[in-house]
PDB file of N, CA and C in Angstrom:
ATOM      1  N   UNK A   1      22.503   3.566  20.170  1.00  0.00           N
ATOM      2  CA  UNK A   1      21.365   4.419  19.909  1.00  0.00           C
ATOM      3  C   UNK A   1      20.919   4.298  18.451  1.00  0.00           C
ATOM      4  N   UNK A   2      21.726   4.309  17.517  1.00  0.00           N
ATOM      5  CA  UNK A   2      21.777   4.062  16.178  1.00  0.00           C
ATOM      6  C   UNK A   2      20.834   2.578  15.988  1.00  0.00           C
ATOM      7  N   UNK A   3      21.336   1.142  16.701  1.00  0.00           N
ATOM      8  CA  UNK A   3      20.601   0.515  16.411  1.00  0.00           C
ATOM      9  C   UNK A   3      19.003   0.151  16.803  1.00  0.00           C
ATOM     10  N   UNK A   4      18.977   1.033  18.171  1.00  0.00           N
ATOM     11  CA  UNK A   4      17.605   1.250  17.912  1.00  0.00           C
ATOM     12  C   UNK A   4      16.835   1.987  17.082  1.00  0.00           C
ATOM     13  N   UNK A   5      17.063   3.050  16.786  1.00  0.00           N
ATOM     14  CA  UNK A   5      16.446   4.004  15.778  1.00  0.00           C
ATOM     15  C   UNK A   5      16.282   2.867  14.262  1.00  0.00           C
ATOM     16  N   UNK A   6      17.337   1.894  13.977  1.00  0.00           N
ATOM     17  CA  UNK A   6      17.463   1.171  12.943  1.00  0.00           C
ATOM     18  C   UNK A   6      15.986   0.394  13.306  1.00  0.00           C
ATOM     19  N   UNK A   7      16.105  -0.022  14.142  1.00  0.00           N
ATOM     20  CA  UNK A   7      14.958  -1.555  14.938  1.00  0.00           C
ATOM     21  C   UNK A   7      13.670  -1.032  14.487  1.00  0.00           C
ATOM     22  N   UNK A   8      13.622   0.401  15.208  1.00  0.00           N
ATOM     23  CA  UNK A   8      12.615   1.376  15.295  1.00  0.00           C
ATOM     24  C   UNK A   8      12.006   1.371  13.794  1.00  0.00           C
ATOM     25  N   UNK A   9      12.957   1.708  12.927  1.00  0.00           N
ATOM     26  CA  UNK A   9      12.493   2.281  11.162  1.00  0.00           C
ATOM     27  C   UNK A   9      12.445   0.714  10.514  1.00  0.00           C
ATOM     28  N   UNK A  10      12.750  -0.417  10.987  1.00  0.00           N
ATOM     29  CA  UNK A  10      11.997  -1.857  10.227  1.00  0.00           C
ATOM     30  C   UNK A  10      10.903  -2.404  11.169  1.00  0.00           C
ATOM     31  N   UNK A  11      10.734  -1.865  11.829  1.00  0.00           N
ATOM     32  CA  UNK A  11       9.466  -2.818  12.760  1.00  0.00           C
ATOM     33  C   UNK A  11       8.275  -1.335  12.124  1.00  0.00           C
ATOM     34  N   UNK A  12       8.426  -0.499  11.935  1.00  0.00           N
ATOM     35  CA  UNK A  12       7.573   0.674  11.177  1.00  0.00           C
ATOM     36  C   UNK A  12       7.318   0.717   9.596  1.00  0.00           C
ATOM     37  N   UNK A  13       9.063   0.248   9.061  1.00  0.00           N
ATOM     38  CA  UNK A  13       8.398   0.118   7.524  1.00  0.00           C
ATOM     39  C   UNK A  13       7.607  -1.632   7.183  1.00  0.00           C
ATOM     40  N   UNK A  14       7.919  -2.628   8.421  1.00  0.00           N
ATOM     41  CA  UNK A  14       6.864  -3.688   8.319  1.00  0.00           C
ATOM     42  C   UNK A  14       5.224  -3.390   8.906  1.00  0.00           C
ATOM     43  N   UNK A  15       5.167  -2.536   9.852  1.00  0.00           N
ATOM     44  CA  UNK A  15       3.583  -2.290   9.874  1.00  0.00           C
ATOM     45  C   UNK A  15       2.901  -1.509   8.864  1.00  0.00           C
ATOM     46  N   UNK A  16       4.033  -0.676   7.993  1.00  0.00           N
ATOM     47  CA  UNK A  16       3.179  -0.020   6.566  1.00  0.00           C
ATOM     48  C   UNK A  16       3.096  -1.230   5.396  1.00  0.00           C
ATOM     49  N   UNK A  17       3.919  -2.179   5.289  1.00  0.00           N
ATOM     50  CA  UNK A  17       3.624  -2.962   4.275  1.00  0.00           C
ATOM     51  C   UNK A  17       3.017  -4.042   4.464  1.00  0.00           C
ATOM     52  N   UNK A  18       2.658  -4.057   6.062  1.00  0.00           N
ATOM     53  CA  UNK A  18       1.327  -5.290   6.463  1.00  0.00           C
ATOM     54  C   UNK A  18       0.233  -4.629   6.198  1.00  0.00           C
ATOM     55  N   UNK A  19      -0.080  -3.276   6.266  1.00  0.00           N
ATOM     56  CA  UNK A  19      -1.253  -2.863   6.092  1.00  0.00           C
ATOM     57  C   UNK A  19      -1.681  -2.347   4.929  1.00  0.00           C
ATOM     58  N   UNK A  20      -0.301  -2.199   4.124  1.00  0.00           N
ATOM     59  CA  UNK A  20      -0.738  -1.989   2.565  1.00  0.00           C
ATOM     60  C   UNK A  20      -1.261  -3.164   2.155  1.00  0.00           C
ATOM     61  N   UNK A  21      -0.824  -4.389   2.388  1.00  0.00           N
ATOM     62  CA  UNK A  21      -0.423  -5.521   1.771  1.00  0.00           C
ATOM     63  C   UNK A  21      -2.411  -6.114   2.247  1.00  0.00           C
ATOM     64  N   UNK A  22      -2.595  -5.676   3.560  1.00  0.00           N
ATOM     65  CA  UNK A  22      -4.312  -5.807   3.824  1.00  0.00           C
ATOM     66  C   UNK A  22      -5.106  -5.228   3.470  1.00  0.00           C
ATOM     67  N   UNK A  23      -4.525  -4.232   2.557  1.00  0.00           N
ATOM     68  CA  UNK A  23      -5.744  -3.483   1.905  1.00  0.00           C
ATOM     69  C   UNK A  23      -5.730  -3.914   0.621  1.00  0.00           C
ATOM     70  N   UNK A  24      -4.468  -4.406  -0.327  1.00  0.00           N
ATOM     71  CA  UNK A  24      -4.634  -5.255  -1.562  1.00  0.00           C
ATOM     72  C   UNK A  24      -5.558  -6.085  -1.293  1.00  0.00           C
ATOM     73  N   UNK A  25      -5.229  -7.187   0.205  1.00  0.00           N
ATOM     74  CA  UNK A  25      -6.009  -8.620  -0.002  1.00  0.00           C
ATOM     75  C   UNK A  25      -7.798  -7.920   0.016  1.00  0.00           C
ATOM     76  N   UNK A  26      -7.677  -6.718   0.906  1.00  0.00           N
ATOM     77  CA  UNK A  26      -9.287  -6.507   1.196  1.00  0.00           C
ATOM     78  C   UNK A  26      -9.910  -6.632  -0.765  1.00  0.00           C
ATOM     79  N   UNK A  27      -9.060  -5.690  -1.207  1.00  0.00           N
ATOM     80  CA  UNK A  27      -9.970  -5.474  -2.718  1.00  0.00           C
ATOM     81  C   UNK A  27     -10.246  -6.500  -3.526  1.00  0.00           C
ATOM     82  N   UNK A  28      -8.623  -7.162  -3.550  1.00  0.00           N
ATOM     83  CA  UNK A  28      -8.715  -8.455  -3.951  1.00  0.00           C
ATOM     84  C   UNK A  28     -10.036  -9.529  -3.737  1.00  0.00           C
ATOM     85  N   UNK A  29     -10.118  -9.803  -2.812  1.00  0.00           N
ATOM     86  CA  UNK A  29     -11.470 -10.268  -1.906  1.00  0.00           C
ATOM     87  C   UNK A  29     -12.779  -9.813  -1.984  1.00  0.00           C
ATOM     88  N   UNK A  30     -12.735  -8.840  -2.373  1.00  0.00           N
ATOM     89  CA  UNK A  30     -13.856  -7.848  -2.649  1.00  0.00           C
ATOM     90  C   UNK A  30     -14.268  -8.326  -4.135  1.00  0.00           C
ATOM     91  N   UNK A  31     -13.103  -8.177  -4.878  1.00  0.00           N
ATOM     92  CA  UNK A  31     -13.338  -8.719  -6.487  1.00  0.00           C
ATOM     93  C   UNK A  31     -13.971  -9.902  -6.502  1.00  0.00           C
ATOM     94  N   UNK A  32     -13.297 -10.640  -5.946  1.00  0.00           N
ATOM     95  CA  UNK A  32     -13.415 -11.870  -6.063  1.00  0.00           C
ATOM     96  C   UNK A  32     -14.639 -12.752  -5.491  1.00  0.00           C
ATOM     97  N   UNK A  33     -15.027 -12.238  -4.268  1.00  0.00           N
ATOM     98  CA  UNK A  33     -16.259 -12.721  -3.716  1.00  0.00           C
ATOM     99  C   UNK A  33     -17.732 -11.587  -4.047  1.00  0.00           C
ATOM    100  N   UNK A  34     -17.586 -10.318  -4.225  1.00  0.00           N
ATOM    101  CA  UNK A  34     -18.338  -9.058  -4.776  1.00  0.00           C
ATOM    102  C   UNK A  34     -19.301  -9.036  -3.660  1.00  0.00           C
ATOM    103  N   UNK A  35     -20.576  -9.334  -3.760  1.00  0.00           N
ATOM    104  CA  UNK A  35     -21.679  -9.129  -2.354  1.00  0.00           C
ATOM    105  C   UNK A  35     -21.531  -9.846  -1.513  1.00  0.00           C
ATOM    106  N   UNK A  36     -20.958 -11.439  -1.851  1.00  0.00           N
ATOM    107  CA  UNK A  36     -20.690 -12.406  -0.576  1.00  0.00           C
ATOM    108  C   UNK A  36     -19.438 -11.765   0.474  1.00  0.00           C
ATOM    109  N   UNK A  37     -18.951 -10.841   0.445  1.00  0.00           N
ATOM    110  CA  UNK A  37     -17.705 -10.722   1.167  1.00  0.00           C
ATOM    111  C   UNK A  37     -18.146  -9.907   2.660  1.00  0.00           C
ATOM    112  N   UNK A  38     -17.247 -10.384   3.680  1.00  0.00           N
ATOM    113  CA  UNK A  38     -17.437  -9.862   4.932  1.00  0.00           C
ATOM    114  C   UNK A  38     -17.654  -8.214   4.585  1.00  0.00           C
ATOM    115  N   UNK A  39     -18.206  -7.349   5.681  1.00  0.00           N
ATOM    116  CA  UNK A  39     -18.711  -6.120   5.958  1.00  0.00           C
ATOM    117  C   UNK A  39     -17.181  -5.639   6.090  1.00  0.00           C
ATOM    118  N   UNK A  40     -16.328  -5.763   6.883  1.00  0.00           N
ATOM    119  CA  UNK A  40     -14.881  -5.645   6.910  1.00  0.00           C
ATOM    120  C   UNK A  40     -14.302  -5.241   5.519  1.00  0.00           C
ATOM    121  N   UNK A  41     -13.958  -6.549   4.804  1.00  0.00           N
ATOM    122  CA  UNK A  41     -13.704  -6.522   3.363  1.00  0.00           C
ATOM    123  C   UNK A  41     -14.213  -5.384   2.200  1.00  0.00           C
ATOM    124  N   UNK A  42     -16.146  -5.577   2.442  1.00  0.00           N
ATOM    125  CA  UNK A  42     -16.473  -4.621   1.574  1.00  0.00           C
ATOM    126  C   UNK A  42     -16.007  -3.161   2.197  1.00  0.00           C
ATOM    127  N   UNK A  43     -16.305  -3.064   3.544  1.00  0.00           N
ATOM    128  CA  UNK A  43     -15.710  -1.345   4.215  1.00  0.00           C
ATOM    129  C   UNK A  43     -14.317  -1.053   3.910  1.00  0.00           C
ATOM    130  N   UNK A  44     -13.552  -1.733   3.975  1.00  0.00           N
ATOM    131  CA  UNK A  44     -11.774  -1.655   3.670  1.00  0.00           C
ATOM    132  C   UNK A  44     -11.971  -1.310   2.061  1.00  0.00           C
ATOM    133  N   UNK A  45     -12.459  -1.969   1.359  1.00  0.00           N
ATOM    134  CA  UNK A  45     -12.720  -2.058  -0.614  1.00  0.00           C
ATOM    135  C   UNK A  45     -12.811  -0.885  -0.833  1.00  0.00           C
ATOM    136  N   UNK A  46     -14.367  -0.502  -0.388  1.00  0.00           N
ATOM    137  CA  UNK A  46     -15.287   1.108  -0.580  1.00  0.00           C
ATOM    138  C   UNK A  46     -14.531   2.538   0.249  1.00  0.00           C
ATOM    139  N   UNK A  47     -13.677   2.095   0.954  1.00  0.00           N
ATOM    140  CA  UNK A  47     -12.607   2.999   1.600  1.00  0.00           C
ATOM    141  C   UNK A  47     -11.684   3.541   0.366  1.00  0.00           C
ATOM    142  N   UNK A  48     -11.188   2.228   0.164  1.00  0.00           N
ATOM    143  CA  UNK A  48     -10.098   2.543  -0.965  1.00  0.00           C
ATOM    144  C   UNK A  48     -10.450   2.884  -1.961  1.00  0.00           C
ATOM    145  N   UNK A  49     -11.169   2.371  -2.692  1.00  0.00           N
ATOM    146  CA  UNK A  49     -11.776   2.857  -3.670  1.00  0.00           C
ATOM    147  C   UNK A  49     -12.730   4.550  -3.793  1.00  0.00           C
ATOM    148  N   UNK A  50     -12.780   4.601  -3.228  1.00  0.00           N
ATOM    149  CA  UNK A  50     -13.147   6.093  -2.544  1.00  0.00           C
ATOM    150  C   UNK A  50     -12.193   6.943  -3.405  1.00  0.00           C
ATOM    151  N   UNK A  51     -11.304   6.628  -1.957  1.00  0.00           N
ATOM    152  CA  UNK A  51      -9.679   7.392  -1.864  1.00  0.00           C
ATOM    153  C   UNK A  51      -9.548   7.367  -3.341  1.00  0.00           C
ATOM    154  N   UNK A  52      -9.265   6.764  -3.928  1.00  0.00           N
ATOM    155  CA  UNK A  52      -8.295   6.885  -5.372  1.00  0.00           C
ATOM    156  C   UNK A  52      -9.123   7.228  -6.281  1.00  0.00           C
ATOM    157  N   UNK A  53     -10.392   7.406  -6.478  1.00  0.00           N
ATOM    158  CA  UNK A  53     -11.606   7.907  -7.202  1.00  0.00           C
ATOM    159  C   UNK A  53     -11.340   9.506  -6.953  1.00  0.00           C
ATOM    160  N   UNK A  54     -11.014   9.299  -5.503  1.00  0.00           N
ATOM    161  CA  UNK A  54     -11.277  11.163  -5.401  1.00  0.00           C
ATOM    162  C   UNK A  54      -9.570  11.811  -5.562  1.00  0.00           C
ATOM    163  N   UNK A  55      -9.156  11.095  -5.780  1.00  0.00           N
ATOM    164  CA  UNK A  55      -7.458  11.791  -6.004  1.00  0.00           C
ATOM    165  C   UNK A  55      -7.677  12.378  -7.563  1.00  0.00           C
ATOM    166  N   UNK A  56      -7.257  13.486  -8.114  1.00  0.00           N
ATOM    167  CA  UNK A  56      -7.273  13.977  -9.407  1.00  0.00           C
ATOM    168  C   UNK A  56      -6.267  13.412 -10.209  1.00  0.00           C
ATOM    169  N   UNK A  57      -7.097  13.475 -11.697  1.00  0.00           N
ATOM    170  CA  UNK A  57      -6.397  12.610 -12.210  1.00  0.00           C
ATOM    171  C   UNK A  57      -4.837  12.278 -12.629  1.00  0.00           C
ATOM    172  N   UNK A  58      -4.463  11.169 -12.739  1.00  0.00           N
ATOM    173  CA  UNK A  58      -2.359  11.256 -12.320  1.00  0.00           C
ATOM    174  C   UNK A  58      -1.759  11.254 -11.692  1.00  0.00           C
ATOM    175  N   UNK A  59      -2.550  11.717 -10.063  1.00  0.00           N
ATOM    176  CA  UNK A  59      -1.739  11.531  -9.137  1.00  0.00           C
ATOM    177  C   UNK A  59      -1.381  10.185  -8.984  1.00  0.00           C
ATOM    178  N   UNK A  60      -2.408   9.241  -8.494  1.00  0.00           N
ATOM    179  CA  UNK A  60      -2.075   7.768  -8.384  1.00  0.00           C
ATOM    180  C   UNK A  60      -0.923   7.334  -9.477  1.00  0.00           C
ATOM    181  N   UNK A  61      -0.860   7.691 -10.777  1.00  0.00           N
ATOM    182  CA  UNK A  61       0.002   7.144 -11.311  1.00  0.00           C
ATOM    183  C   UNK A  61       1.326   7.984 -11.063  1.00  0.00           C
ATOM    184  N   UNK A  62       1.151   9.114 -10.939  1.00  0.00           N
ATOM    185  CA  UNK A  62       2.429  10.023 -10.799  1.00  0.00           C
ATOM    186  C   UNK A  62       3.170   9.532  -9.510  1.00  0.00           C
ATOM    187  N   UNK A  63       2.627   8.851  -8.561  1.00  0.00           N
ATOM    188  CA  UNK A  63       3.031   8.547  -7.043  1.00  0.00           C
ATOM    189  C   UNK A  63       3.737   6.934  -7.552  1.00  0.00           C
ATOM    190  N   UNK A  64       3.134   5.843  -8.629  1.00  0.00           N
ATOM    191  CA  UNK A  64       3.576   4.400  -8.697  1.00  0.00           C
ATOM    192  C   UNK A  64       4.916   4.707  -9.087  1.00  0.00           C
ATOM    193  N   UNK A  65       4.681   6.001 -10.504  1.00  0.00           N
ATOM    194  CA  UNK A  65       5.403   6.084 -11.034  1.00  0.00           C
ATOM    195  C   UNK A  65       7.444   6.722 -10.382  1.00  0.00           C
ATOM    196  N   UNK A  66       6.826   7.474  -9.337  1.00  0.00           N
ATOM    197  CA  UNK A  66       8.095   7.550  -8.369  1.00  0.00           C
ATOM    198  C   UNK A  66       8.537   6.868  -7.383  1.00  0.00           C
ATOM    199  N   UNK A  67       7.767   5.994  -7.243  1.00  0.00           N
ATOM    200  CA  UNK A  67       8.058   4.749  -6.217  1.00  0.00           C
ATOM    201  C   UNK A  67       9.216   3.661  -7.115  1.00  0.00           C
ATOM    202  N   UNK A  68       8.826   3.235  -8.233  1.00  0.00           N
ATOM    203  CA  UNK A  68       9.373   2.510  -9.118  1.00  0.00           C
ATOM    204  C   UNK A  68      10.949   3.354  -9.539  1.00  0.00           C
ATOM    205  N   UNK A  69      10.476   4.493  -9.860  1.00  0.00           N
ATOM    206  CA  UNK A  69      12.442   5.274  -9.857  1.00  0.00           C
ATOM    207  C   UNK A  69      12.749   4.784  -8.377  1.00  0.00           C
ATOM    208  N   UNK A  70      12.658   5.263  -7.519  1.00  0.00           N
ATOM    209  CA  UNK A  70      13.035   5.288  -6.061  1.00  0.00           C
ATOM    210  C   UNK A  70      13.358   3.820  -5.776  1.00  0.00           C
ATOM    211  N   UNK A  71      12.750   2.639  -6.223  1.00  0.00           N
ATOM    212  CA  UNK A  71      12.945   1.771  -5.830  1.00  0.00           C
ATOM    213  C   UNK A  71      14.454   0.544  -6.999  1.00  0.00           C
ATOM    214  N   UNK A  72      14.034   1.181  -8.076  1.00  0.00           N
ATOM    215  CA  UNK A  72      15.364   1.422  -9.278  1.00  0.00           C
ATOM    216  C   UNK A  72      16.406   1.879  -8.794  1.00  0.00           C
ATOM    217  N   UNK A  73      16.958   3.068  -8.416  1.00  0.00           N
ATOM    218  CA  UNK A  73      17.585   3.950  -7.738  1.00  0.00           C
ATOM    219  C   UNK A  73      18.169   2.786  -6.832  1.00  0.00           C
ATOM    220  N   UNK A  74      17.492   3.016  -5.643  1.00  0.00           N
ATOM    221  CA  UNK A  74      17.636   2.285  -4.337  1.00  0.00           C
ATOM    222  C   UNK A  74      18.556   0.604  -5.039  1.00  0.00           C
ATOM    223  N   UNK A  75      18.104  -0.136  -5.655  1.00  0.00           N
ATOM    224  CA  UNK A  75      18.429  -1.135  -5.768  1.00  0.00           C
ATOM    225  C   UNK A  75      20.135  -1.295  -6.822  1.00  0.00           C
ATOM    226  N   UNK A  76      20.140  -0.050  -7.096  1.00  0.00           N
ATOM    227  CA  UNK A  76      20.805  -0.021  -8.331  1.00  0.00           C
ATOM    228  C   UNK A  76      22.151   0.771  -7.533  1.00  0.00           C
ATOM    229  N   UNK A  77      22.094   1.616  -6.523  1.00  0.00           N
ATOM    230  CA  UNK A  77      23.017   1.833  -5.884  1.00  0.00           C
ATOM    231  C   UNK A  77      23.583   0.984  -4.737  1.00  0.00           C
ATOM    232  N   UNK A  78      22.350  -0.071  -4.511  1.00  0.00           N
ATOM    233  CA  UNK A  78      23.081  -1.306  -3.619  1.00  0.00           C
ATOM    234  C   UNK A  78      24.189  -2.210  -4.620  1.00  0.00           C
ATOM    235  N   UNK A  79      23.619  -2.715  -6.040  1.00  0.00           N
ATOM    236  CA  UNK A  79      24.677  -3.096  -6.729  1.00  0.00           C
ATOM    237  C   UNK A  79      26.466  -2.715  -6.692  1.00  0.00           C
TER     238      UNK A  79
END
């Protein structure tokens, strides 16, 4: 039972970091091509960019900034 629940929590934390990882390439893409870019691309861009415009200010960094302990942490107690 354990190893499904395991299966369960990496086939879930890979669909959050495929879709983080598609919303970098969207902006990325967005930068990079600016008006030439698919309707997709620019809608995914102007989504995100939205979002983090309207978050007050610090949160975004207050959130990198505990990901990076957490991920310090995490790596540092696997040592």
């Amino acid at each position: 039972m354990n190893d499904l629940f395991a299966q369960i929590r990496r086939i879930g934390w890979a669909a959050v970091e495929a879709a983080l990882m598609l919303i970098i390439l969207c902006l990325l893409l967005n930068i990079i091509l600016g008006e030439k870019s698919d309707s997709f691309i620019a809608g995914v861009a102007k989504n995100a960019t939205g979002f983090l415009q309207a978050l007050p200010p610090g949160v975004f960094l207050g959130l990198a900034l505990l990901a990076l302990i957490y991920v310090a942490i995490k790596a540092r107690l696997r040592s």
